[in-house]
PDB file of N, CA and C in Angstrom:
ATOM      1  N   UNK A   1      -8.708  -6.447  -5.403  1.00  0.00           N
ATOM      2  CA  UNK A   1      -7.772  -5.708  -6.230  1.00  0.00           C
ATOM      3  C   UNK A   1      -7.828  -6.288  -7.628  1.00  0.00           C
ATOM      4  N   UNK A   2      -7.493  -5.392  -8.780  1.00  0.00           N
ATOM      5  CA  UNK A   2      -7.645  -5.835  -9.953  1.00  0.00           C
ATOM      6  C   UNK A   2      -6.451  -4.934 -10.513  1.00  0.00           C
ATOM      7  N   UNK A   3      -5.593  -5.992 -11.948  1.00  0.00           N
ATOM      8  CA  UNK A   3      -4.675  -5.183 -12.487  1.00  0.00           C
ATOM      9  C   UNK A   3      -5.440  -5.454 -13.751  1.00  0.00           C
ATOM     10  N   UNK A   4      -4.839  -4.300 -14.408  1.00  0.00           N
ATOM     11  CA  UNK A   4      -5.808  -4.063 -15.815  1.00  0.00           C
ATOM     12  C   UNK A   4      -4.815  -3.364 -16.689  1.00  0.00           C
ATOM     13  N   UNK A   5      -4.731  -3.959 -18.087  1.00  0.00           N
ATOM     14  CA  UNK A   5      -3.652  -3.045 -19.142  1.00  0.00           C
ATOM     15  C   UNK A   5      -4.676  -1.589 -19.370  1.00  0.00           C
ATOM     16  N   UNK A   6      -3.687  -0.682 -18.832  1.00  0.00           N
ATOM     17  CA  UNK A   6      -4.000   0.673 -19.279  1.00  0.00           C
ATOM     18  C   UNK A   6      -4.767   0.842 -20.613  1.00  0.00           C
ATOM     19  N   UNK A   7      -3.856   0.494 -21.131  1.00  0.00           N
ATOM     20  CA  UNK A   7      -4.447   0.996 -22.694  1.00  0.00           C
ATOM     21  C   UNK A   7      -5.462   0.099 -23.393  1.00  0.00           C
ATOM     22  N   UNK A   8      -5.952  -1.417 -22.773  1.00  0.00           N
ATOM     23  CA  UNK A   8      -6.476  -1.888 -23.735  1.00  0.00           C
ATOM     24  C   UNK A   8      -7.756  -2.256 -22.803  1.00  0.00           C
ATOM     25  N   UNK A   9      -7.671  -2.407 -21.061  1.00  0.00           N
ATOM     26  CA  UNK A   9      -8.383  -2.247 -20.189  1.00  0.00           C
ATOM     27  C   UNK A   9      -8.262  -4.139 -20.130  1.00  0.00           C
ATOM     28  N   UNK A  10      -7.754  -4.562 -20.523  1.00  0.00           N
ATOM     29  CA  UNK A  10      -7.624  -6.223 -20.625  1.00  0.00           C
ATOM     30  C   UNK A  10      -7.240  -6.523 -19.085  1.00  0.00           C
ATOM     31  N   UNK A  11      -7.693  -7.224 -18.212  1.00  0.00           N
ATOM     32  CA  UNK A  11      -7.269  -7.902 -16.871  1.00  0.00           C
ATOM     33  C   UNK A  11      -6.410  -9.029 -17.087  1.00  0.00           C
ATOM     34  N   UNK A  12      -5.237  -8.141 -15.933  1.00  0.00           N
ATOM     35  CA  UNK A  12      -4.224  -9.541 -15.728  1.00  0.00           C
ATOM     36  C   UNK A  12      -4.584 -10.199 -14.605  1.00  0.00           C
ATOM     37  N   UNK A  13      -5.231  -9.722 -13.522  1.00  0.00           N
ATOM     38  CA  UNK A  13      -5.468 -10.599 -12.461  1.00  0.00           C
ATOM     39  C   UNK A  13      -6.436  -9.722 -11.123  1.00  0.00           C
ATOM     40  N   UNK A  14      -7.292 -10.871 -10.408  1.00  0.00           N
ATOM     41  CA  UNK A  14      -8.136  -9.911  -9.279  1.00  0.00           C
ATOM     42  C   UNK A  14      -7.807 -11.065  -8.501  1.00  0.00           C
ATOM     43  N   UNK A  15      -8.002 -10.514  -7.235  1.00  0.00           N
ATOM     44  CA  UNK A  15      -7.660 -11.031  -6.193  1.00  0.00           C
ATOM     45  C   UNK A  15      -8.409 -10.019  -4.728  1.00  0.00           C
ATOM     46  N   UNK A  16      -8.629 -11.088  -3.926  1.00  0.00           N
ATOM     47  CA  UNK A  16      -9.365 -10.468  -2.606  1.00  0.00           C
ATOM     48  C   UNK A  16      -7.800 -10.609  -1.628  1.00  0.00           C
ATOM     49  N   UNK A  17      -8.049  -9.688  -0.852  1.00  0.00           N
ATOM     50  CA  UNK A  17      -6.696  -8.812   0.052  1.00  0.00           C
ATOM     51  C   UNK A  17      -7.440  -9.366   1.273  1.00  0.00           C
ATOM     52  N   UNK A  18      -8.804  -9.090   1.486  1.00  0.00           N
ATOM     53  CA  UNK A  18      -9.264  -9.171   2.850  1.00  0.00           C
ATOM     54  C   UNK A  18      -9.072  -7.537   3.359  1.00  0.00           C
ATOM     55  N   UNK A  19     -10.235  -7.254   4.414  1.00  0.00           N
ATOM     56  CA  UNK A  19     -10.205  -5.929   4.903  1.00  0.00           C
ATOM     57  C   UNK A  19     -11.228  -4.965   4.708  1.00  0.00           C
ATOM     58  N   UNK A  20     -11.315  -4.008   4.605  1.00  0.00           N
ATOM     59  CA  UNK A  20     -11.769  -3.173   4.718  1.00  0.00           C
ATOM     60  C   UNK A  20     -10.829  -1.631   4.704  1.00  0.00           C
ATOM     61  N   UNK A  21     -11.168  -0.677   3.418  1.00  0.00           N
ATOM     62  CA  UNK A  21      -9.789   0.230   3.201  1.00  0.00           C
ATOM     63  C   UNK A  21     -10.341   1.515   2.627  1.00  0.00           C
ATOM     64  N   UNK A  22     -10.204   2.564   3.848  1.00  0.00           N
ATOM     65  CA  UNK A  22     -10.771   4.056   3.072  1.00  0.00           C
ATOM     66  C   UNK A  22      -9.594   4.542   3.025  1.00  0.00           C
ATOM     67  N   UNK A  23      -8.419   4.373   2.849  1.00  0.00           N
ATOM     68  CA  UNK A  23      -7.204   5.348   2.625  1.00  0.00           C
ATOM     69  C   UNK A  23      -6.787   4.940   1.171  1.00  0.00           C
ATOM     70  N   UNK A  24      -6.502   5.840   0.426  1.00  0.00           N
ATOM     71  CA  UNK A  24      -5.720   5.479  -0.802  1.00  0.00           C
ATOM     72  C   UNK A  24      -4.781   4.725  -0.899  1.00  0.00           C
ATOM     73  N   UNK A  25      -4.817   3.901  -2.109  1.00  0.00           N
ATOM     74  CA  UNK A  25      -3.329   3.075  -2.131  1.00  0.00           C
ATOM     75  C   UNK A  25      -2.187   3.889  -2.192  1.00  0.00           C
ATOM     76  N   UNK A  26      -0.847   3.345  -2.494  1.00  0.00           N
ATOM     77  CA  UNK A  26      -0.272   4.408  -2.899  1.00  0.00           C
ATOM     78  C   UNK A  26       1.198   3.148  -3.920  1.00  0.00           C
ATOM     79  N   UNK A  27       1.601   4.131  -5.020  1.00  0.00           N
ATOM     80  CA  UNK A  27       2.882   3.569  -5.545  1.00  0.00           C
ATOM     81  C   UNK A  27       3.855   4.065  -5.549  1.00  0.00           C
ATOM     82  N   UNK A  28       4.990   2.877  -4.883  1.00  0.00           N
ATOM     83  CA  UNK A  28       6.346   3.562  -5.197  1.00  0.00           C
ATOM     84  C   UNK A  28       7.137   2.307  -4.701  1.00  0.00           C
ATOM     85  N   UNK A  29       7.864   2.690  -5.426  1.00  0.00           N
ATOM     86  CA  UNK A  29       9.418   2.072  -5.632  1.00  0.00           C
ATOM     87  C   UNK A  29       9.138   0.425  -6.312  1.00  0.00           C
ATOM     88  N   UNK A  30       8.309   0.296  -7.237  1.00  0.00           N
ATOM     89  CA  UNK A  30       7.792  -0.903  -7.725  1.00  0.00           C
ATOM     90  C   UNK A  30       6.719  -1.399  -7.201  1.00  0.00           C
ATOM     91  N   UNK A  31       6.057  -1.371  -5.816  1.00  0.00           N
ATOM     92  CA  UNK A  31       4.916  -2.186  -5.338  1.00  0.00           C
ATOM     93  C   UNK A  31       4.159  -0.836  -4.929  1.00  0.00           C
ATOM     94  N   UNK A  32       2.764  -1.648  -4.713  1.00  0.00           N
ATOM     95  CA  UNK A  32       1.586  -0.992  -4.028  1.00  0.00           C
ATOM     96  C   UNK A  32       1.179  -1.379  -2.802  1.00  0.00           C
ATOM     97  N   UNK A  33       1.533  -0.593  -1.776  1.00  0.00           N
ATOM     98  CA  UNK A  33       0.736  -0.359  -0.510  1.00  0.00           C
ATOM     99  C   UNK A  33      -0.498   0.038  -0.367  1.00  0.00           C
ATOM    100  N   UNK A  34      -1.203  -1.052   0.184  1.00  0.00           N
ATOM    101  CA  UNK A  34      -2.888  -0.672   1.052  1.00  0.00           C
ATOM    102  C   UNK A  34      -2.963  -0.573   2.434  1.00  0.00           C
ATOM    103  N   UNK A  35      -3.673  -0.047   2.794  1.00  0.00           N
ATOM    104  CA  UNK A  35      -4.169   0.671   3.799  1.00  0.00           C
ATOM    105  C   UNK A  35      -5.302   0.433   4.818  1.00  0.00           C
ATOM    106  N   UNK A  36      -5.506  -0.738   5.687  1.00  0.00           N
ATOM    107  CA  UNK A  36      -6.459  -1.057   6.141  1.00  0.00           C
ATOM    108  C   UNK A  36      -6.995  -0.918   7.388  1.00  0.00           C
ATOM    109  N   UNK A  37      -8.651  -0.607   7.467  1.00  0.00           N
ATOM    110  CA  UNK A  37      -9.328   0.196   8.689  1.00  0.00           C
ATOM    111  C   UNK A  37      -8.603  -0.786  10.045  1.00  0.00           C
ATOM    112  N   UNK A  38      -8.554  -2.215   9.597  1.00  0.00           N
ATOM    113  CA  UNK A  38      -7.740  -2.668  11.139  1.00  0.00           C
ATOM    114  C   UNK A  38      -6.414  -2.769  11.015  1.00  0.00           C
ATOM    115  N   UNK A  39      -5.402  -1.758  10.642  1.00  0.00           N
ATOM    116  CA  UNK A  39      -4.270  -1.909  10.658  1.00  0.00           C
ATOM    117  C   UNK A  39      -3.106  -2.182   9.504  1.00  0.00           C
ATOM    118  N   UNK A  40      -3.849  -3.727   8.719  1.00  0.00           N
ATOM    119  CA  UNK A  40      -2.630  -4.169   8.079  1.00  0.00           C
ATOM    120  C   UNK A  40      -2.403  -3.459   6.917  1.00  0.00           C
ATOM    121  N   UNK A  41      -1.341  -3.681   6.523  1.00  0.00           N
ATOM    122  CA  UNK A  41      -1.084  -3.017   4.811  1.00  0.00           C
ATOM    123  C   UNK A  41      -0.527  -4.351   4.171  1.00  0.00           C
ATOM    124  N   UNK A  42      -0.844  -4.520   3.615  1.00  0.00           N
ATOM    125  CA  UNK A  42      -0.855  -5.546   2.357  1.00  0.00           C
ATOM    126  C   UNK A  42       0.397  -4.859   1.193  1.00  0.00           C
ATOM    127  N   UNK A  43       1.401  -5.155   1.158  1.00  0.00           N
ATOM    128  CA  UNK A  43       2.527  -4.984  -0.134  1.00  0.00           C
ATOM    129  C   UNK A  43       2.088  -5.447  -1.172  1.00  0.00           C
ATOM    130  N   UNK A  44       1.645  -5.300  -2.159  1.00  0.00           N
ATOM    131  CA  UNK A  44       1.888  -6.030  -3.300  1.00  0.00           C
ATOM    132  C   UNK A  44       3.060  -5.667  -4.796  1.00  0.00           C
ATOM    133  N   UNK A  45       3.115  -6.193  -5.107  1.00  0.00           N
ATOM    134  CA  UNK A  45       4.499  -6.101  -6.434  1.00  0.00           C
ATOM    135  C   UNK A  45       3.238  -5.618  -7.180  1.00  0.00           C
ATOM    136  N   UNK A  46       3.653  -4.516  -8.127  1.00  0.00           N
ATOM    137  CA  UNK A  46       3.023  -3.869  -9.579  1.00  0.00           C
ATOM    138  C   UNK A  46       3.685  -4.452 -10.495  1.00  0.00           C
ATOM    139  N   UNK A  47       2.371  -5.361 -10.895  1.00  0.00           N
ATOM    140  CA  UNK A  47       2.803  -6.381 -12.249  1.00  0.00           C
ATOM    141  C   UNK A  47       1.991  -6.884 -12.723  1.00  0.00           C
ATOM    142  N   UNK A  48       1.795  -8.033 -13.701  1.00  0.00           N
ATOM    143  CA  UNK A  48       1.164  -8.464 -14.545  1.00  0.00           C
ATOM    144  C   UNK A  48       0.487 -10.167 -14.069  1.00  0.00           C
ATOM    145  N   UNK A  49       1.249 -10.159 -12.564  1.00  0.00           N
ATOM    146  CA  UNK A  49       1.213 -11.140 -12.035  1.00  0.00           C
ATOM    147  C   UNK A  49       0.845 -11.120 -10.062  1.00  0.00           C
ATOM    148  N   UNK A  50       0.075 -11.566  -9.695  1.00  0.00           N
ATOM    149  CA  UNK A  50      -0.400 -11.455  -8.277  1.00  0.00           C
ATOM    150  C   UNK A  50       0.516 -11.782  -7.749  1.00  0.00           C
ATOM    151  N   UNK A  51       1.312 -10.805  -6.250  1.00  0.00           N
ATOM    152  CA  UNK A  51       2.673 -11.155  -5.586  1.00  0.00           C
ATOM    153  C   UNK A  51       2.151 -10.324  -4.702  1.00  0.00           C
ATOM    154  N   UNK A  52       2.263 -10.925  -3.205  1.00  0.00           N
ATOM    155  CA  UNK A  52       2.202 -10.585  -2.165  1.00  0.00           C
ATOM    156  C   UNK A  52       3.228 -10.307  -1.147  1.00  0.00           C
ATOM    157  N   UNK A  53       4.428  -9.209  -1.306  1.00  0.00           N
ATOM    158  CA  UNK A  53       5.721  -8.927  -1.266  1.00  0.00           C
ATOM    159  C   UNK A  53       5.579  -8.903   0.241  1.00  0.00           C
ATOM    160  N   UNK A  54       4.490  -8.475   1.308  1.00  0.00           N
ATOM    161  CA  UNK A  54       4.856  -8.681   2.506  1.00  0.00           C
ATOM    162  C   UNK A  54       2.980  -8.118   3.284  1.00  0.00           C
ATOM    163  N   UNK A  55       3.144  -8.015   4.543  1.00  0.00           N
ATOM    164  CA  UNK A  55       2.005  -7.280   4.803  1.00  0.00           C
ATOM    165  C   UNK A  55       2.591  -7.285   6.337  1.00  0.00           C
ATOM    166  N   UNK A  56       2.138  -5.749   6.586  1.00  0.00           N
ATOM    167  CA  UNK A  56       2.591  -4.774   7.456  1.00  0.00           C
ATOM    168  C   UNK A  56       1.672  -4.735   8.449  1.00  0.00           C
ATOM    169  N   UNK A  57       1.565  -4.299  10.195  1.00  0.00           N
ATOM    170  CA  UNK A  57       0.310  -3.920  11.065  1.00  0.00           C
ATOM    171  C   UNK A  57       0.902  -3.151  11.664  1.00  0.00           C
ATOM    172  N   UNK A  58       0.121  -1.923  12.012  1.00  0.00           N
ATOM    173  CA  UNK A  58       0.091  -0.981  13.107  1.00  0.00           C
ATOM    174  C   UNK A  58      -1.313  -1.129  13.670  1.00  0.00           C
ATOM    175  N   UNK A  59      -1.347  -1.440  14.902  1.00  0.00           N
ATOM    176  CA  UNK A  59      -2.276  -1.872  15.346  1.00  0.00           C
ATOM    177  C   UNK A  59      -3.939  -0.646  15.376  1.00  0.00           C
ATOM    178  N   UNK A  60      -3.531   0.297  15.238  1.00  0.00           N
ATOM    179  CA  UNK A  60      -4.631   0.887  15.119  1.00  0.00           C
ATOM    180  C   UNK A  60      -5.504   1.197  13.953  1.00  0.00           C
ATOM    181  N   UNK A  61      -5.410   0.693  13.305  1.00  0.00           N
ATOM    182  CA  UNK A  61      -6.020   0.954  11.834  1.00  0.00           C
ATOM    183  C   UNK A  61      -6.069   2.182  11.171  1.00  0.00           C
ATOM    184  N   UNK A  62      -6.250   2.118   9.799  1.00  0.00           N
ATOM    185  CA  UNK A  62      -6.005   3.551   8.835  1.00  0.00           C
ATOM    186  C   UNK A  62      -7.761   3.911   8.494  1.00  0.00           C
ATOM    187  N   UNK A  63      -7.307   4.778   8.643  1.00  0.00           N
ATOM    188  CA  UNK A  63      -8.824   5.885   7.910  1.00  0.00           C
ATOM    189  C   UNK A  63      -7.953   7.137   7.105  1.00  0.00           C
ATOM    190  N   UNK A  64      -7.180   7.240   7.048  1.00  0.00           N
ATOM    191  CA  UNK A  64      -6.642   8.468   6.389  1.00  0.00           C
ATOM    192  C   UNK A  64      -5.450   8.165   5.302  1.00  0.00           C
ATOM    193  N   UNK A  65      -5.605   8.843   3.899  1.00  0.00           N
ATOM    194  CA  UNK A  65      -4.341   8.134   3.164  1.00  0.00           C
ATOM    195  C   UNK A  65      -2.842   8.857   3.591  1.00  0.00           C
ATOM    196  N   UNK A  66      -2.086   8.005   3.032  1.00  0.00           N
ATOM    197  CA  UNK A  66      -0.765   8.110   3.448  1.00  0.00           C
ATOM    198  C   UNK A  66       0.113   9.240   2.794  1.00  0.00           C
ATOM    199  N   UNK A  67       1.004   9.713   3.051  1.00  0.00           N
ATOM    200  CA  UNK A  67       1.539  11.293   2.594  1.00  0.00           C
ATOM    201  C   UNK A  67       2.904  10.586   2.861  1.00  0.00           C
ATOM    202  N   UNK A  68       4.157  10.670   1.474  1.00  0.00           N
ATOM    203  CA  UNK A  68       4.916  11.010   1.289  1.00  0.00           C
ATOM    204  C   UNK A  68       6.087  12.020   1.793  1.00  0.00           C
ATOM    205  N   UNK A  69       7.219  11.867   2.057  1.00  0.00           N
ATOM    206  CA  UNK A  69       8.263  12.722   2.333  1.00  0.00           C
ATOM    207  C   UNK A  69       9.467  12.038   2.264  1.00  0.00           C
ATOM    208  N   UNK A  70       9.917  12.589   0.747  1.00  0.00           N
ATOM    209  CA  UNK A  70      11.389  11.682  -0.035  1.00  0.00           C
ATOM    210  C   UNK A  70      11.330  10.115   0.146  1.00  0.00           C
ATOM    211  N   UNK A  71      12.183  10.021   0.892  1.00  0.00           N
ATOM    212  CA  UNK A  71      11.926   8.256   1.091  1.00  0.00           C
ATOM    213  C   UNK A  71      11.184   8.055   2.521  1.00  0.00           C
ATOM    214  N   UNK A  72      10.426   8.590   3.056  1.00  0.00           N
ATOM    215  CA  UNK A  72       9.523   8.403   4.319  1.00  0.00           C
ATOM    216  C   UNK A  72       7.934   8.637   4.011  1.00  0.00           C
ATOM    217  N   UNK A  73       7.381   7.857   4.558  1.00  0.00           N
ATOM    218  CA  UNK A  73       5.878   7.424   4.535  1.00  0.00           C
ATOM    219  C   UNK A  73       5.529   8.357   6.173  1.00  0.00           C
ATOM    220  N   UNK A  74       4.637   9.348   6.269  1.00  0.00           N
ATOM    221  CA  UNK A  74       3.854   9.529   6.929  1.00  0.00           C
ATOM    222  C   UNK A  74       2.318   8.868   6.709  1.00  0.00           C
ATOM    223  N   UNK A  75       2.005   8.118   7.850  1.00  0.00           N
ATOM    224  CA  UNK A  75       1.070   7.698   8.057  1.00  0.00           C
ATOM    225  C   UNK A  75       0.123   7.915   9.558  1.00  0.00           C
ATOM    226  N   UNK A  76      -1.111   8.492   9.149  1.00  0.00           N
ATOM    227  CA  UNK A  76      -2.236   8.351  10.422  1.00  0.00           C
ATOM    228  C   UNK A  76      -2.995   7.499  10.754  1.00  0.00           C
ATOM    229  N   UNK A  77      -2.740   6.601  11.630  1.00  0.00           N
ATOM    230  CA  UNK A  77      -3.648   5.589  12.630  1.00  0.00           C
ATOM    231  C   UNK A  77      -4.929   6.263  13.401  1.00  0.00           C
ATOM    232  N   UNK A  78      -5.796   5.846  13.707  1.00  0.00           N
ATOM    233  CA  UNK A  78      -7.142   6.337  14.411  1.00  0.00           C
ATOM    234  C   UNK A  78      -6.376   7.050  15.752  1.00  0.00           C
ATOM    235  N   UNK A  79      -5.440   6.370  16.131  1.00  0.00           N
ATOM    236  CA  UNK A  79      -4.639   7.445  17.425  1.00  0.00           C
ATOM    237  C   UNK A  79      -3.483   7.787  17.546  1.00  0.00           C
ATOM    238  N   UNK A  80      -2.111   7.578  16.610  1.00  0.00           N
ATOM    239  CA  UNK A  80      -1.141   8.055  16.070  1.00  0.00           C
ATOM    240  C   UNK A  80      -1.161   8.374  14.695  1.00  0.00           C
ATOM    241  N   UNK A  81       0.227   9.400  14.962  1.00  0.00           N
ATOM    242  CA  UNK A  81       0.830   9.797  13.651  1.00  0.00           C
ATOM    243  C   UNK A  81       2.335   9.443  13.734  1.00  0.00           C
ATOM    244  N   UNK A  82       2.635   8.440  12.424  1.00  0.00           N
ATOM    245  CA  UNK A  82       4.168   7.667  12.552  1.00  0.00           C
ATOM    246  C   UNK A  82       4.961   7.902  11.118  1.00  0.00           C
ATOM    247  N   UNK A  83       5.611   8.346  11.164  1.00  0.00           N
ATOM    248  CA  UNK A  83       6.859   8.771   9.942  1.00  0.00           C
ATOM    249  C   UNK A  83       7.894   7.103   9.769  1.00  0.00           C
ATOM    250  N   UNK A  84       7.859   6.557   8.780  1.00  0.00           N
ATOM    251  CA  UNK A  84       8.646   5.175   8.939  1.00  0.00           C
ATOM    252  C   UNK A  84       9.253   5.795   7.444  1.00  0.00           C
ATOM    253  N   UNK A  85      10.456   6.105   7.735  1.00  0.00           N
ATOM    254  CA  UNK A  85      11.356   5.840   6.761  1.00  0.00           C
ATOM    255  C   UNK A  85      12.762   4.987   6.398  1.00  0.00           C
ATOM    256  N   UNK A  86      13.309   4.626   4.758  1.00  0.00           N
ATOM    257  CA  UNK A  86      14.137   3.867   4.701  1.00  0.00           C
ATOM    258  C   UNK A  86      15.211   4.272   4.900  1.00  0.00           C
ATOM    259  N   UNK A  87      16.340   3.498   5.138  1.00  0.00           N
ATOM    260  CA  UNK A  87      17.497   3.915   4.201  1.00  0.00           C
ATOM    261  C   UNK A  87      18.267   3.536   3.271  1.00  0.00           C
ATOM    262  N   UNK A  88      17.233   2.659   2.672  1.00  0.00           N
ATOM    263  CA  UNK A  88      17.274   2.878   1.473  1.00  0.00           C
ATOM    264  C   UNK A  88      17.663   3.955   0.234  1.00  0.00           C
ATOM    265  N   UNK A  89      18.468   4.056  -0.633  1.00  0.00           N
ATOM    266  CA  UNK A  89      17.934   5.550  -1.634  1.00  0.00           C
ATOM    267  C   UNK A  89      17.202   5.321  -2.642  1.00  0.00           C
ATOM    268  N   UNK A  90      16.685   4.381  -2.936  1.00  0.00           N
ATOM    269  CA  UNK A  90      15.839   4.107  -4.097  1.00  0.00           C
ATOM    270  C   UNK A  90      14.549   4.185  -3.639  1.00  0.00           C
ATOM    271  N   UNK A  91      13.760   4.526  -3.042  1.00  0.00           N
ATOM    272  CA  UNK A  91      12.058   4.133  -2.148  1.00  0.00           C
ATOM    273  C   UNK A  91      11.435   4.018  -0.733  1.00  0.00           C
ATOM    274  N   UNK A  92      10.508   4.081  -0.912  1.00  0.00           N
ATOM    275  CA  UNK A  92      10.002   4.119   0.781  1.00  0.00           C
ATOM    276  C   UNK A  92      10.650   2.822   1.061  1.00  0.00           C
ATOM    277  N   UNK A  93       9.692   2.629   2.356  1.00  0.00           N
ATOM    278  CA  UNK A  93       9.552   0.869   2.342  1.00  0.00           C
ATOM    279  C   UNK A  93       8.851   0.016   2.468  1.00  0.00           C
TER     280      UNK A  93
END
């Protein structure tokens, strides 16, 4: 992973996650979720600084990106389909 200033393309930081990941990241509610072929998702904080806010497993791994609904994450595993939402009102989770 690499963060990079938009406008000037200047790097704030790269870092290896570990994995292997054909599903899109995705942003919301301040951090970025990844998506990985064995399962885990990796949280990270969107910033200027490397933060590893948590990391997630469903044991079957992702091949497909993740789809949105208000504050719920639909997500497809190689053999489920799982809706995890917050209740939160500000963001997924």
């Amino acid at each position: 992973m690499r963060c990079l200033e938009a406008t000037t393309g200047n790097e704030f930081w790269q870092e290896r996650i570990g994995g292997e990941y054909y599903a899109s990241p995705l942003f919301a509610d301040g951090n970025i979720y990844c998506f990985s072929q064995d399962g885990k998702t990796p949280v990270l904080k969107a910033g200027r600084k490397f933060e590893v806010v948590a990391t997630n497993t469903l044991a079957d791994g992702f091949m497909a990106s993740p789809a949105v609904d208000g504050r719920a994450l639909i997500l497809r595993t190689k053999k489920n389909l799982y809706r995890i939402e917050t209740n939160r009102s500000n963001g997924v989770p």
